[in-house]
C-alpha atoms as a PDB file:
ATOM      1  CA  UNK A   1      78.102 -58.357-180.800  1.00  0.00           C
ATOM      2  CA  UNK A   2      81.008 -55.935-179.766  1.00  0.00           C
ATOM      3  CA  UNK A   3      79.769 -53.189-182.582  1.00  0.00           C
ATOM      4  CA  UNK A   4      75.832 -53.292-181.487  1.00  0.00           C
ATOM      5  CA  UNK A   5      75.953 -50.584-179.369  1.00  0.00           C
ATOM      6  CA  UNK A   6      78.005 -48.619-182.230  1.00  0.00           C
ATOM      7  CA  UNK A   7      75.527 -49.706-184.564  1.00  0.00           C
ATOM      8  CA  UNK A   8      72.522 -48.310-182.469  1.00  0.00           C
ATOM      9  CA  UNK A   9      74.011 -45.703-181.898  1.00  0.00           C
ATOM     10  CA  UNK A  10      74.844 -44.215-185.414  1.00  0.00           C
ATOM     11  CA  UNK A  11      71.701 -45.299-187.007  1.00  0.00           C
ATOM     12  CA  UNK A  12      70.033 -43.152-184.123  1.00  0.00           C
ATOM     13  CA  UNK A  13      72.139 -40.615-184.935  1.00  0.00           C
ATOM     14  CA  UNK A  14      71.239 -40.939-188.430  1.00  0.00           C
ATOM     15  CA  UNK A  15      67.302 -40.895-187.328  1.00  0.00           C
ATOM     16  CA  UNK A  16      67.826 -37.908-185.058  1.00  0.00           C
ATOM     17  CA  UNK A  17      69.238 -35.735-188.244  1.00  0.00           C
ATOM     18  CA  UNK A  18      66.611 -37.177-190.095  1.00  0.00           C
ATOM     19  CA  UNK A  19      63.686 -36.250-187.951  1.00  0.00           C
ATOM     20  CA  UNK A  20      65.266 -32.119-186.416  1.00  0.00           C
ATOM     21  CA  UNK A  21      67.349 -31.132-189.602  1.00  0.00           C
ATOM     22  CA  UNK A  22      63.731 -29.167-190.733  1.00  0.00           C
ATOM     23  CA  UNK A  23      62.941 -27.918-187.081  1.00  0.00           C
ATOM     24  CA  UNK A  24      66.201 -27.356-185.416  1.00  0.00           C
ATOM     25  CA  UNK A  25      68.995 -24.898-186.405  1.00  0.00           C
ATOM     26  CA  UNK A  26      72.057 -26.927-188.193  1.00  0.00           C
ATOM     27  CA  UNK A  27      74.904 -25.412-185.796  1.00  0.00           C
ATOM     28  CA  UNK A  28      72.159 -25.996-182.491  1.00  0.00           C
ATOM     29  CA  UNK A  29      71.976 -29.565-184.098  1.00  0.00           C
ATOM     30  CA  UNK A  30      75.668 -29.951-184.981  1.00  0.00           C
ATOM     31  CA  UNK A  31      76.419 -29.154-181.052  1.00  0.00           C
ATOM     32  CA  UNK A  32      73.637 -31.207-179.530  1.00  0.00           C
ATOM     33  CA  UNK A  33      75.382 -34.556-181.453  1.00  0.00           C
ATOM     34  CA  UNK A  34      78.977 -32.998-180.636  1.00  0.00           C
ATOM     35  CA  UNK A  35      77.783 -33.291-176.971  1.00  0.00           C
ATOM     36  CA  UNK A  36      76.351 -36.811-177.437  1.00  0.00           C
ATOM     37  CA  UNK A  37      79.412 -38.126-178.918  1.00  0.00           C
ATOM     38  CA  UNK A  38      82.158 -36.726-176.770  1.00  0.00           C
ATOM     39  CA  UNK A  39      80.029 -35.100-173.500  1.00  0.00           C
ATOM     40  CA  UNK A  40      78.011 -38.142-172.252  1.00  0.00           C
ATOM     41  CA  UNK A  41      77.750 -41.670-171.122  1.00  0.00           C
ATOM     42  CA  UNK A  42      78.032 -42.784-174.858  1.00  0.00           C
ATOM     43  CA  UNK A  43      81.431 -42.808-175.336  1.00  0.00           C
ATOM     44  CA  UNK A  44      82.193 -45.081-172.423  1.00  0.00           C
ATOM     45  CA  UNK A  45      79.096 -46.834-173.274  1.00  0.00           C
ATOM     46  CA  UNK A  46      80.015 -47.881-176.872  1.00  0.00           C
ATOM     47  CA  UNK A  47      82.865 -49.681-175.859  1.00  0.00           C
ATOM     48  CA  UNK A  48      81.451 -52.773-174.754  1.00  0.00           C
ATOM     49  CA  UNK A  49      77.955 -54.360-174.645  1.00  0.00           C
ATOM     50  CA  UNK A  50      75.626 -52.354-172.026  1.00  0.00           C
ATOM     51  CA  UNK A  51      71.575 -52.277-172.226  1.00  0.00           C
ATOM     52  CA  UNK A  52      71.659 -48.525-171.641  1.00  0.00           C
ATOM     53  CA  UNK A  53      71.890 -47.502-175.331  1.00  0.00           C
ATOM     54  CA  UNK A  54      69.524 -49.331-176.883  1.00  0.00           C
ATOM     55  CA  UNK A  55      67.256 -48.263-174.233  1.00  0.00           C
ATOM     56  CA  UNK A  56      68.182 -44.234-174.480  1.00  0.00           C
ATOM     57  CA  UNK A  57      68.454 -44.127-178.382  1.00  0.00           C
ATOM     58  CA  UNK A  58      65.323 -45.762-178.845  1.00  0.00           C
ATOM     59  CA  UNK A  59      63.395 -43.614-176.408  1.00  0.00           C
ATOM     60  CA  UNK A  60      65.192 -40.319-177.990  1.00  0.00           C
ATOM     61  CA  UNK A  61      64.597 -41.019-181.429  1.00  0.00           C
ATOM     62  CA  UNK A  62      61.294 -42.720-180.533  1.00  0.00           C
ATOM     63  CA  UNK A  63      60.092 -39.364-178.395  1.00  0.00           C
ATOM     64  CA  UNK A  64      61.621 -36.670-180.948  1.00  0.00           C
ATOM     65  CA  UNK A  65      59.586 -39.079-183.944  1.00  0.00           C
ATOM     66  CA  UNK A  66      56.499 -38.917-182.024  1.00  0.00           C
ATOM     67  CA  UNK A  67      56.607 -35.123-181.302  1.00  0.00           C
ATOM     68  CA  UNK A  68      58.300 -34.324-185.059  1.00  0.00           C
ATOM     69  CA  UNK A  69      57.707 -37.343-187.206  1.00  0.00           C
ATOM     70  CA  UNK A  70      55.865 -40.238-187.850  1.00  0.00           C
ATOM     71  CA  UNK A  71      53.546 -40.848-184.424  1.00  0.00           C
ATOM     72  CA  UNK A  72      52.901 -44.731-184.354  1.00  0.00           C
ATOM     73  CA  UNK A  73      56.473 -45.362-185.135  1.00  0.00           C
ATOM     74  CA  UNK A  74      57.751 -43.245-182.679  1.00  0.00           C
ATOM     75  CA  UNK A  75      55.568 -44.315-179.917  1.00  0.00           C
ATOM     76  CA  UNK A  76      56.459 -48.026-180.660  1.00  0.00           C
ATOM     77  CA  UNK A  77      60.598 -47.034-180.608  1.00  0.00           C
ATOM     78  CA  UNK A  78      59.748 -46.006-177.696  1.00  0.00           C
ATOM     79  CA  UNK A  79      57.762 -49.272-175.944  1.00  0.00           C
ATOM     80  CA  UNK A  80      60.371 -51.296-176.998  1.00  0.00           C
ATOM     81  CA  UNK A  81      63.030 -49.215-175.597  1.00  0.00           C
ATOM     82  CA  UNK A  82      60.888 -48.981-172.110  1.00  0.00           C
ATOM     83  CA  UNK A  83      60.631 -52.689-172.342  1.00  0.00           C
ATOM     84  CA  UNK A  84      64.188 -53.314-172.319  1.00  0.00           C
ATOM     85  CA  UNK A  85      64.749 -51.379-169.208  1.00  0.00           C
ATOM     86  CA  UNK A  86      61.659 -51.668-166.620  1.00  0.00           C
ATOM     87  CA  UNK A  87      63.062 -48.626-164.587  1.00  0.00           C
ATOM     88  CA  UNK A  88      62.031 -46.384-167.243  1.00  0.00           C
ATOM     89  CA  UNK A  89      58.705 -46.977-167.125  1.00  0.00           C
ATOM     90  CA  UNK A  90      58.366 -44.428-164.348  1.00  0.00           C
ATOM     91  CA  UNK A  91      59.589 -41.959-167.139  1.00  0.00           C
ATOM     92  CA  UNK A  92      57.425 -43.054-170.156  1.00  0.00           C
ATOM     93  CA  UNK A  93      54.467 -42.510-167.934  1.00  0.00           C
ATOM     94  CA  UNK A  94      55.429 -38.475-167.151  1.00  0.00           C
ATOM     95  CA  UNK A  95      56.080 -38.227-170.904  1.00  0.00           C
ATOM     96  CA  UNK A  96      52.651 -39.521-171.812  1.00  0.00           C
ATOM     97  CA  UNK A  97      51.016 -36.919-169.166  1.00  0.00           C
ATOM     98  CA  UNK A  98      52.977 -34.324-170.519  1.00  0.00           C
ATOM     99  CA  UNK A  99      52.255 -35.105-173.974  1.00  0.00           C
ATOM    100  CA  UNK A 100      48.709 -35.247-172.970  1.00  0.00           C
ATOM    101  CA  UNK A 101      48.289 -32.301-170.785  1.00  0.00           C
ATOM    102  CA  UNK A 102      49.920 -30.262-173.924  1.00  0.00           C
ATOM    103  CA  UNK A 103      47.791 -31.537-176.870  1.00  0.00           C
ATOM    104  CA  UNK A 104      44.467 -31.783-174.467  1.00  0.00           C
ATOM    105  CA  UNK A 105      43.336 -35.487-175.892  1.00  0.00           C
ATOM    106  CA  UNK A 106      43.192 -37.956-173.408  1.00  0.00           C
ATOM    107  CA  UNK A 107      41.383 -39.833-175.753  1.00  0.00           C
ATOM    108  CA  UNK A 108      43.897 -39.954-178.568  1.00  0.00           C
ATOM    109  CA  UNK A 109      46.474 -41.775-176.414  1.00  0.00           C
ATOM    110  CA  UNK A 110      44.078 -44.081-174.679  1.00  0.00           C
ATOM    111  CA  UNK A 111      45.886 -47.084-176.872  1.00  0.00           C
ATOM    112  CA  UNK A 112      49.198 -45.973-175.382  1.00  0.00           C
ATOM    113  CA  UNK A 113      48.187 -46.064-171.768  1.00  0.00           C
ATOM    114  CA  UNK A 114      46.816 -49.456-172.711  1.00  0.00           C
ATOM    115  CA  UNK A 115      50.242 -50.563-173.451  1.00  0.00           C
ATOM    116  CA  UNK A 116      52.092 -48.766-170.400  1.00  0.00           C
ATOM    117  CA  UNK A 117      49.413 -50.795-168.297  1.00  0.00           C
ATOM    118  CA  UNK A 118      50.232 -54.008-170.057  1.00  0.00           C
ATOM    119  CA  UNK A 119      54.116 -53.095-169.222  1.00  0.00           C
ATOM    120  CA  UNK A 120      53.768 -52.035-166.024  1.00  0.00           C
ATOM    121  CA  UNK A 121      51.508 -55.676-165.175  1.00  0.00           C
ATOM    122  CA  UNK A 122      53.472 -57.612-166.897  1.00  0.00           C
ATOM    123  CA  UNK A 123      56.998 -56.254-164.781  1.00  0.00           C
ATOM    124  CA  UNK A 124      54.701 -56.586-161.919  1.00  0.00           C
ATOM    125  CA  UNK A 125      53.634 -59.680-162.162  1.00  0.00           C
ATOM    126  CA  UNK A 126      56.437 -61.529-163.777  1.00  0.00           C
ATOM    127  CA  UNK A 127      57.962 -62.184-160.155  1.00  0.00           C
ATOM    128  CA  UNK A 128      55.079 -63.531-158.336  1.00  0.00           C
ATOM    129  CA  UNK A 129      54.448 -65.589-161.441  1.00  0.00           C
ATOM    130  CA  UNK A 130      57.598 -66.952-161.365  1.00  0.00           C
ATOM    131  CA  UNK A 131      58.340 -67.615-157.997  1.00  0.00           C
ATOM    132  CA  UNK A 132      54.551 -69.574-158.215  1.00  0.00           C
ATOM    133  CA  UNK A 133      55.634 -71.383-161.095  1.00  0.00           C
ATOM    134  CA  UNK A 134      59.291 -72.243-158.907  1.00  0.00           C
ATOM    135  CA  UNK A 135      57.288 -73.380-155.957  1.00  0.00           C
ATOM    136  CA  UNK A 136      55.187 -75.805-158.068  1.00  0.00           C
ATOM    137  CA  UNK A 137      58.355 -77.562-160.128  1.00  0.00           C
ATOM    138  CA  UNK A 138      60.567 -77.657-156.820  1.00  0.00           C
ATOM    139  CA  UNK A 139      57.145 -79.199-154.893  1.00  0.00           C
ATOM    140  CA  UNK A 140      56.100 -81.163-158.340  1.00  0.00           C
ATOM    141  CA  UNK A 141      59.993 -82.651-157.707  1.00  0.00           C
ATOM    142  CA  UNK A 142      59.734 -83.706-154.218  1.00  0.00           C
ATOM    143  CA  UNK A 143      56.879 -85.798-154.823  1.00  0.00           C
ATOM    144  CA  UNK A 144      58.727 -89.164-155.065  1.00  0.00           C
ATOM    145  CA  UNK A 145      57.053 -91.047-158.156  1.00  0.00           C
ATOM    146  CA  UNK A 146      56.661 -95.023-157.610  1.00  0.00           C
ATOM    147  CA  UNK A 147      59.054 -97.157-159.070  1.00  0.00           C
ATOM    148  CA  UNK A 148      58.436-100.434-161.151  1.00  0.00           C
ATOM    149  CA  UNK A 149      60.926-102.352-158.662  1.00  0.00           C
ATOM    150  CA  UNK A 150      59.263-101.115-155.627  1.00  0.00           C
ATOM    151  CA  UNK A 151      55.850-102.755-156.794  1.00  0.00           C
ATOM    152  CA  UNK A 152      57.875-105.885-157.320  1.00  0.00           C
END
């Protein structure tokens, strides 16, 4: 469990190279993964277990597969990396606008706003459901049941 992050974050790595090393330049993409190893939060990051890389390596790769690569992967990478960190769902939406607004079909990513509804309910909702569903075992356990000896 100590490696995941390390893990994640050289096969995304790997997947970034994969997906620019057509459409980027080789020393612009040599210096862009020079700056993500030494020049930001990753290095402090890969030392121990934090939810922050999964989440950012799956929306990069996920984002720069969806503009450069294969679409339905890409867009999944990313769900599941918005889905591990609610507070970025604020972010996915603006991407999907501006991927929308450049390529002019709304209808096209109808299935994704689908799913950023469905995230943003279900992170909505989860509290209120489980605060109901807290009220109802705590009352459920008040309720004192009759015992056999008491009817005796």
């Amino acid at each position: 469990m100590a490696r995941f992050n390390l893990i994640v974050f050289t096969c995304g790595m790997a997947a970034f190279y994969l997906l620019l090393r057509n459409h980027v330049n080789r020393g612009v993409l040599r210096r862009f993964f020079l700056i993500l190893i030494v020049g930001s939060m990753f290095p402090d990051h890969l030392k121990a277990c934090y939810g922050e890389v999964f989440t950012a390596v799956l929306v990069g790769v996920g984002l720069t597969a969806a503009v450069y690569g294969r679409r339905m992967a890409g867009w999944v990478s990313v769900v599941i990396g918005v889905a591990n960190t609610p507070a970025t769902l604020l972010a996915l939406g603006v991407a999907l606008l501006l991927r929308i607004w450049r390529q002019r079909r709304l209808r096209w990513k109808s299935w994704l706003w689908v799913v950023y509804s469905l995230l943003v309910f279900g992170y909505l909702a989860y509290p209120l459901a489980r605060s109901l569903l807290t009220d109802a075992w705590r009352s459920a356990r008040s309720l004192r049941m009759p015992r056999l000896a008491d009817a005796l």
